[in-house]
N, C-alpha and C. Protein backbone atom coordinates (compact mmCIF):
# COMPACT_ATOMS: atom_id res chain seq x y z
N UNK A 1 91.80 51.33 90.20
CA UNK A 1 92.17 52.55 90.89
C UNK A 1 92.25 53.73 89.94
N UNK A 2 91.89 53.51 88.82
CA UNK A 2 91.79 54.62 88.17
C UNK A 2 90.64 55.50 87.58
N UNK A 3 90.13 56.21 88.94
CA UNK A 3 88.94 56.69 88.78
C UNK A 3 89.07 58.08 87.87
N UNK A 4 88.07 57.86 87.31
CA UNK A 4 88.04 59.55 86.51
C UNK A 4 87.89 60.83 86.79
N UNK A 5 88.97 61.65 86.54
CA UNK A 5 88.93 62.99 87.07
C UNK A 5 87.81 63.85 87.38
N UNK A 6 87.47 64.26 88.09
CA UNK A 6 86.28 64.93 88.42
C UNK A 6 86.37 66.79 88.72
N UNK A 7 86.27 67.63 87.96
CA UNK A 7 86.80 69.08 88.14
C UNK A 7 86.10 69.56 89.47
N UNK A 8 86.90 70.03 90.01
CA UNK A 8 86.09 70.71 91.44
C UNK A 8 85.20 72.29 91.04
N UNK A 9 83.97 72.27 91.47
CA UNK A 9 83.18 73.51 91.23
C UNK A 9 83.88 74.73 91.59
N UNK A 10 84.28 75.70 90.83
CA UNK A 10 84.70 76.69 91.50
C UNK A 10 83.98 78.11 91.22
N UNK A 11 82.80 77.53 90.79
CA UNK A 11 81.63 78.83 90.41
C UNK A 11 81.67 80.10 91.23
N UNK A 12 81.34 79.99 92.30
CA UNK A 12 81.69 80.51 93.51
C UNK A 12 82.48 81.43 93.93
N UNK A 13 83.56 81.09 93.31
CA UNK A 13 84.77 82.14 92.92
C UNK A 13 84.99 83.07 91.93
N UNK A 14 84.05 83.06 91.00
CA UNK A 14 84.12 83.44 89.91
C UNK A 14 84.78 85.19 90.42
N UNK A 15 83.50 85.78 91.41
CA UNK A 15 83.59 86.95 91.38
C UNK A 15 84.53 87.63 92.48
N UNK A 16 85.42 86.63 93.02
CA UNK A 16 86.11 87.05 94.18
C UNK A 16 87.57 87.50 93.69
N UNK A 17 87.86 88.77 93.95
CA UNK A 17 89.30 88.88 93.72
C UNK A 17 90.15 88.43 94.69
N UNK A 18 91.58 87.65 94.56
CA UNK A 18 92.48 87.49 95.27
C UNK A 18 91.95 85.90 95.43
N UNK A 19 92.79 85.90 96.95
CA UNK A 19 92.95 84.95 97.97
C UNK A 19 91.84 84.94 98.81
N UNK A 20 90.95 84.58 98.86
CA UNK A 20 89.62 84.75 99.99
C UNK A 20 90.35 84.72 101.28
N UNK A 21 89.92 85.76 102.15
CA UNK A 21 90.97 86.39 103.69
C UNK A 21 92.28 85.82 103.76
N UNK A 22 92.97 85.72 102.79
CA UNK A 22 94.36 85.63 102.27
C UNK A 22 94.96 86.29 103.88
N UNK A 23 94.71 87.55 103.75
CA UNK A 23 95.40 88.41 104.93
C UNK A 23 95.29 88.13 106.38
N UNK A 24 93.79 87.90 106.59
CA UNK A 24 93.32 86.71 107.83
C UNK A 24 94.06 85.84 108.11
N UNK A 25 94.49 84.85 107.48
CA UNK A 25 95.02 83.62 107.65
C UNK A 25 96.46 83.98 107.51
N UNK A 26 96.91 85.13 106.80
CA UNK A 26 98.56 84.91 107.21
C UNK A 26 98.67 85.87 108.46
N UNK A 27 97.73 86.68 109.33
CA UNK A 27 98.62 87.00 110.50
C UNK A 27 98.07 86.26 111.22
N UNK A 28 97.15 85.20 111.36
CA UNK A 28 96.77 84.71 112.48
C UNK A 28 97.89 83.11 112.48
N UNK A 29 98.65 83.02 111.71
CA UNK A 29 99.39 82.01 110.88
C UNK A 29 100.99 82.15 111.59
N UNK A 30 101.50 83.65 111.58
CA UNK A 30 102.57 84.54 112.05
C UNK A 30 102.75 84.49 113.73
N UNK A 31 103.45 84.04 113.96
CA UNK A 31 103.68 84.23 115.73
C UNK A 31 104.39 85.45 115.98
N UNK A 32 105.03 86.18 115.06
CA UNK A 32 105.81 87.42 115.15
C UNK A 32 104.73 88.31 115.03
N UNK A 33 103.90 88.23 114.08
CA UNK A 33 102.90 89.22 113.43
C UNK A 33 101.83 89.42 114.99
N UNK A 34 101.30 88.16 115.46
CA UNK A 34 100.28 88.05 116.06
C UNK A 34 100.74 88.33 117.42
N UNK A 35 102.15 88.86 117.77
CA UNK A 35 102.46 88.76 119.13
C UNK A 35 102.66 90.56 119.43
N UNK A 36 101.95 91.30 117.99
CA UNK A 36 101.95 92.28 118.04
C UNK A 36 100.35 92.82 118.05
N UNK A 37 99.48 92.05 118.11
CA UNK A 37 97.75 92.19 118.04
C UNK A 37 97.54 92.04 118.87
N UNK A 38 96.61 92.91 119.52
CA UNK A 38 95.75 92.84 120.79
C UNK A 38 94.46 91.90 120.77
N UNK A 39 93.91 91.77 121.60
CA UNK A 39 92.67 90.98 121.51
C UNK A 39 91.57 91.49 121.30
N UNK A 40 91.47 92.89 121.68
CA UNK A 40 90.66 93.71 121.32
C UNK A 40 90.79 94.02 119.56
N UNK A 41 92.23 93.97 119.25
CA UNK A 41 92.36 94.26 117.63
C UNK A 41 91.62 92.91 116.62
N UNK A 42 91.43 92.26 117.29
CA UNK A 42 91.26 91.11 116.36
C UNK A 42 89.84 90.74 115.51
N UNK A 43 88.65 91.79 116.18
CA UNK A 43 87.37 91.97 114.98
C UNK A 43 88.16 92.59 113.29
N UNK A 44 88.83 93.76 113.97
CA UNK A 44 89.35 94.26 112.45
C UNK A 44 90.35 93.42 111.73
N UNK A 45 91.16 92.61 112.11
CA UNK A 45 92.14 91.62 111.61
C UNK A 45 91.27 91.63 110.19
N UNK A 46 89.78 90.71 110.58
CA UNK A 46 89.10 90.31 109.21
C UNK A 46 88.79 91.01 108.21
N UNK A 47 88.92 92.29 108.25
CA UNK A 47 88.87 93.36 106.96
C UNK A 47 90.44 94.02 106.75
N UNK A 48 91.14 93.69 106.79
CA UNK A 48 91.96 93.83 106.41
C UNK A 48 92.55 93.15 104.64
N UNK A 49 92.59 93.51 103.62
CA UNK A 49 92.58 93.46 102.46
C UNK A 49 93.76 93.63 101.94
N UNK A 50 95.54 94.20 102.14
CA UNK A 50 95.94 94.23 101.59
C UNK A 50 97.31 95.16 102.39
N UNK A 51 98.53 94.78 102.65
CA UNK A 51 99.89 95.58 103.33
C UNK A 51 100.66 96.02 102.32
N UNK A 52 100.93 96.68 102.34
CA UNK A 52 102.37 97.59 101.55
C UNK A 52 103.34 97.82 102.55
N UNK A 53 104.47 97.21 102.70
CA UNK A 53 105.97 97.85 103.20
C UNK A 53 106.79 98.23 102.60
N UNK A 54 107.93 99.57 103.00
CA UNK A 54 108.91 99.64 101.99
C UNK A 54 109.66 100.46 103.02
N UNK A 55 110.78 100.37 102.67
CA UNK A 55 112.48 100.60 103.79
C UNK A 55 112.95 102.25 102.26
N UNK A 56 112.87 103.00 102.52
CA UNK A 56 113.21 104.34 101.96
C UNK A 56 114.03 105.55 102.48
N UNK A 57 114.39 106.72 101.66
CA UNK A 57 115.41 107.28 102.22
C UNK A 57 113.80 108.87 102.55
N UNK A 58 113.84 108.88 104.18
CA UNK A 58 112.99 110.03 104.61
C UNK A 58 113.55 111.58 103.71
N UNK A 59 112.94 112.47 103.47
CA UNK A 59 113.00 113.27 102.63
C UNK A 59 112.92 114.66 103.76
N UNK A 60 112.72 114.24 104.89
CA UNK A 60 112.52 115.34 106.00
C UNK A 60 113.01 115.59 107.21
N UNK A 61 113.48 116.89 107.97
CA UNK A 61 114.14 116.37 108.94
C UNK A 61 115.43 116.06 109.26
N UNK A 62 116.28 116.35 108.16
CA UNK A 62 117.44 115.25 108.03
C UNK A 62 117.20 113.91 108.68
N UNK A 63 116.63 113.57 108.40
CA UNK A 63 116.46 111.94 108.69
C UNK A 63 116.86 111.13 107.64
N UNK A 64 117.98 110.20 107.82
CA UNK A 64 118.58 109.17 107.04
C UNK A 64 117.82 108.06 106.01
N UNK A 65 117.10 107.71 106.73
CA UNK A 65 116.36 106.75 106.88
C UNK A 65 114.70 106.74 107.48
N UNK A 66 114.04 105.68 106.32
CA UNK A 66 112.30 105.39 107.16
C UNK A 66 112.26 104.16 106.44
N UNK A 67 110.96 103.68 107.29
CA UNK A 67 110.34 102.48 106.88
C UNK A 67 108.83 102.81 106.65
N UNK A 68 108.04 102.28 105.93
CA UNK A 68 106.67 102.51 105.94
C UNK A 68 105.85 101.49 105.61
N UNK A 69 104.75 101.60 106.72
CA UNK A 69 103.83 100.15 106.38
C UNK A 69 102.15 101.13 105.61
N UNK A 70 101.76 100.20 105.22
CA UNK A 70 100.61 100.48 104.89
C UNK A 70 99.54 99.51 104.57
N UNK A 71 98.44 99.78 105.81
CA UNK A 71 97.38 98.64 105.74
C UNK A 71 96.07 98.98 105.40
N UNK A 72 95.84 98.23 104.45
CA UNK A 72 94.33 98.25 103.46
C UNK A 72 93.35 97.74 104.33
N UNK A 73 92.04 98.66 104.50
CA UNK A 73 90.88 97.46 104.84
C UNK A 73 89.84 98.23 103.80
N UNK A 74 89.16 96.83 104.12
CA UNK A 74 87.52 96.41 103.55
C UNK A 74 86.48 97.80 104.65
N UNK A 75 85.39 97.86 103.94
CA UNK A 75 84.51 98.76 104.87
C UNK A 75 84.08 98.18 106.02
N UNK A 76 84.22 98.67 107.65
CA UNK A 76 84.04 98.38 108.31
C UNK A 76 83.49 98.53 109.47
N UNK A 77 83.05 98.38 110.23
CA UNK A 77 81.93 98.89 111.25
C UNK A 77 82.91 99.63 112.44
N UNK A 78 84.23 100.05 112.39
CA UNK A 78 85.33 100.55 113.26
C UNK A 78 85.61 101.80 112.98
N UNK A 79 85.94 102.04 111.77
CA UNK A 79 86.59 103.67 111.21
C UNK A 79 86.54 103.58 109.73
N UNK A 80 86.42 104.49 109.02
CA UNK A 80 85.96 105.33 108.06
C UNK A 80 87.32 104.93 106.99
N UNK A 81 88.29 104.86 107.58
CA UNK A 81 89.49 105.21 106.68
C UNK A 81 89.62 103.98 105.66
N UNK A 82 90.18 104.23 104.54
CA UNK A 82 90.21 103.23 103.49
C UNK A 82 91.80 102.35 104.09
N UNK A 83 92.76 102.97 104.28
CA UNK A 83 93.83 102.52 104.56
C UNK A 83 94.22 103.48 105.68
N UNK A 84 95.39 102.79 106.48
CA UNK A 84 96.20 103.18 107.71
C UNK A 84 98.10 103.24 107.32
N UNK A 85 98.52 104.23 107.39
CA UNK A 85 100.06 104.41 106.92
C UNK A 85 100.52 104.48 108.83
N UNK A 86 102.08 104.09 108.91
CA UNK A 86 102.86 104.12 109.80
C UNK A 86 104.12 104.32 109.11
N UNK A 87 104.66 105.39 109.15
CA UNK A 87 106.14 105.78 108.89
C UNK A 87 106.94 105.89 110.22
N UNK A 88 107.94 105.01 110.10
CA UNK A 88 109.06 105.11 111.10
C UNK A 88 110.15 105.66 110.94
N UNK A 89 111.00 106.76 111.15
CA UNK A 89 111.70 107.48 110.82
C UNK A 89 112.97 107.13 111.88
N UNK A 90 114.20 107.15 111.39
CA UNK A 90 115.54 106.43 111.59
C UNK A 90 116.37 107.41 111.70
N UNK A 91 117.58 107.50 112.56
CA UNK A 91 118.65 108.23 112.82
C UNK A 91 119.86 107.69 112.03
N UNK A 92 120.02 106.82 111.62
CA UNK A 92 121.30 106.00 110.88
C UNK A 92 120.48 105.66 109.35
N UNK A 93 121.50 105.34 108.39
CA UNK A 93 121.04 104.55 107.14
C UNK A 93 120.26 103.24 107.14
N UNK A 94 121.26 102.25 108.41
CA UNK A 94 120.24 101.18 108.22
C UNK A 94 119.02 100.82 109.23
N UNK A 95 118.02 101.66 108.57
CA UNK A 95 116.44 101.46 109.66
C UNK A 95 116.24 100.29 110.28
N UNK A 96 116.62 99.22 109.51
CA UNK A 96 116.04 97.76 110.09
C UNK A 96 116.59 97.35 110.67
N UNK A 97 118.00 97.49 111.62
CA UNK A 97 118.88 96.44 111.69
C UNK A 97 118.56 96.86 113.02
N UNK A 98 118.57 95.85 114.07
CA UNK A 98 118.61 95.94 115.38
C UNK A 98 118.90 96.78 116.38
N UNK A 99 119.98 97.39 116.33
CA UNK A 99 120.49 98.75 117.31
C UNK A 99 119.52 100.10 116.45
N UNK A 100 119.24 100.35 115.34
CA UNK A 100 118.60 101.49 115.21
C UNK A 100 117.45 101.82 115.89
N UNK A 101 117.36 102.73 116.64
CA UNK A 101 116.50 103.64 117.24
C UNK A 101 115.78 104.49 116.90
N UNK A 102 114.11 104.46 116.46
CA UNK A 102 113.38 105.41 115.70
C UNK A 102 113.52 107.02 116.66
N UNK A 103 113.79 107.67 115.45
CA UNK A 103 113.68 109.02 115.71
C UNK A 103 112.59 109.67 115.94
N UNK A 104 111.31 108.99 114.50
CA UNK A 104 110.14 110.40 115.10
C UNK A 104 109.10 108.94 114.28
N UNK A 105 108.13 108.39 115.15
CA UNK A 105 106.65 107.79 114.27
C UNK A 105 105.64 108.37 113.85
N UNK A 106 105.20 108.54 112.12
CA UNK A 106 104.09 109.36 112.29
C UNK A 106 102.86 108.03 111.64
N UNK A 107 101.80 108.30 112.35
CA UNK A 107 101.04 107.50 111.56
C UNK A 107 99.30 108.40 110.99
N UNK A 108 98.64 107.60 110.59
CA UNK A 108 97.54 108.40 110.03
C UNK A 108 96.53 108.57 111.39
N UNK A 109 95.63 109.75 111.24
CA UNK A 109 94.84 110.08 112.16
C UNK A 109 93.29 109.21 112.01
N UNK A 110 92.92 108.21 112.82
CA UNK A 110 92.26 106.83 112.69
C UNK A 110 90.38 108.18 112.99
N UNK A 111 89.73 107.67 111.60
CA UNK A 111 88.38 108.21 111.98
C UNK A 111 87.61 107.52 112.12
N UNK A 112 87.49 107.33 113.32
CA UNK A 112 86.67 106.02 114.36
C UNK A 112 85.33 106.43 114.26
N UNK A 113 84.47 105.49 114.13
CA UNK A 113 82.70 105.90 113.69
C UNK A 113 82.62 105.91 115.39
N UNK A 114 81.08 106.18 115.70
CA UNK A 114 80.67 106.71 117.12
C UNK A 114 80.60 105.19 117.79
N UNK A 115 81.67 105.46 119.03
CA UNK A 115 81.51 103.84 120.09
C UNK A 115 82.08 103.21 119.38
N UNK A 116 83.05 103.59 118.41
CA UNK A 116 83.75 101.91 117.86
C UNK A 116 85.24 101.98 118.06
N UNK A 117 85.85 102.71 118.65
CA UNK A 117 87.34 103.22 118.67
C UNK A 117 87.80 101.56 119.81
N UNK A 118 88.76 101.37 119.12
CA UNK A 118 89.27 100.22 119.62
C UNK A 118 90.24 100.16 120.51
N UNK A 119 90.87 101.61 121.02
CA UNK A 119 91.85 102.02 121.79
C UNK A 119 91.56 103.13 122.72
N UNK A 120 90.06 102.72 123.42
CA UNK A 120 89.55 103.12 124.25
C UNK A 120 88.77 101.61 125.17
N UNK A 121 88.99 101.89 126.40
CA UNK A 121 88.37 101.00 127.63
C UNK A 121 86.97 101.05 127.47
N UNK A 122 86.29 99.55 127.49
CA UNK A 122 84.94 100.07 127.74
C UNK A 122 84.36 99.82 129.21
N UNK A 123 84.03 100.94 129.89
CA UNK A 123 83.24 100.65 130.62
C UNK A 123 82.20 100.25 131.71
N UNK A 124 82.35 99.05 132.16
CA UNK A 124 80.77 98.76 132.34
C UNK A 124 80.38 99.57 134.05
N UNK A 125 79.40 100.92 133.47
CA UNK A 125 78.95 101.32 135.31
C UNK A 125 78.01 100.14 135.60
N UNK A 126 78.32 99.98 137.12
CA UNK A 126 77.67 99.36 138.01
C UNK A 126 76.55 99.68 138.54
């Protein structure tokens, strides 16, 4: 039973940075994450490359409190933009906690290539 180690090829990888669809596989993985994706959202899921979150004190507004996400994609046949920001802006100090109520959402303005906007109906005349 003591066969000799055999190294697995990983040539292949050489030139890949990261986790190969690392990001793919953890929201489709997430029942919280995925119960927030549409079905229509789910071509772009796969270019998605990379999230930034962070819980901060808003600088505007008198607003107490924000949260901010920020999602990376790969080039894609949907919109132009390199990344997508969502700032949620809070009336109390603690943004996250359950009873807080967002005050004002701003997010980035999405530059959708021609016919690819994903938050538009398509369609079909009869």
């Amino acid at each position: 039973m003591n066969e000799e180690h055999k190294p697995v090829d990983v040539d292949h990888l050489k030139e890949v940075n990261g986790v190969p669809d690392f990001w793919n596989k953890a929201i489709f993985r997430n029942e919280i994450i995925l119960t927030l994706v549409r079905e229509h959202d789910m071509p772009l899921m796969h270019h998605i490359t990379g999230l930034e979150v962070s819980k901060g004190n808003a600088k505007t507004e008198n607003s107490k409190s924000s949260a901010t996400a920020i999602v990376h994609f790969s080039e894609n046949e949907f919109f132009t933009n390199p990344s997508l920001t969502l700032t949620v802006f809070f009336e109390d100090a603690d943004a996250l906690s359950d009873e807080s109520e967002p005050k004002r959402i701003e997010g980035t303005e999405i530059n959708w290539k021609d016919g690819k906007c994903l938050t538009k109906e398509k369609k079909i005349k009869k």
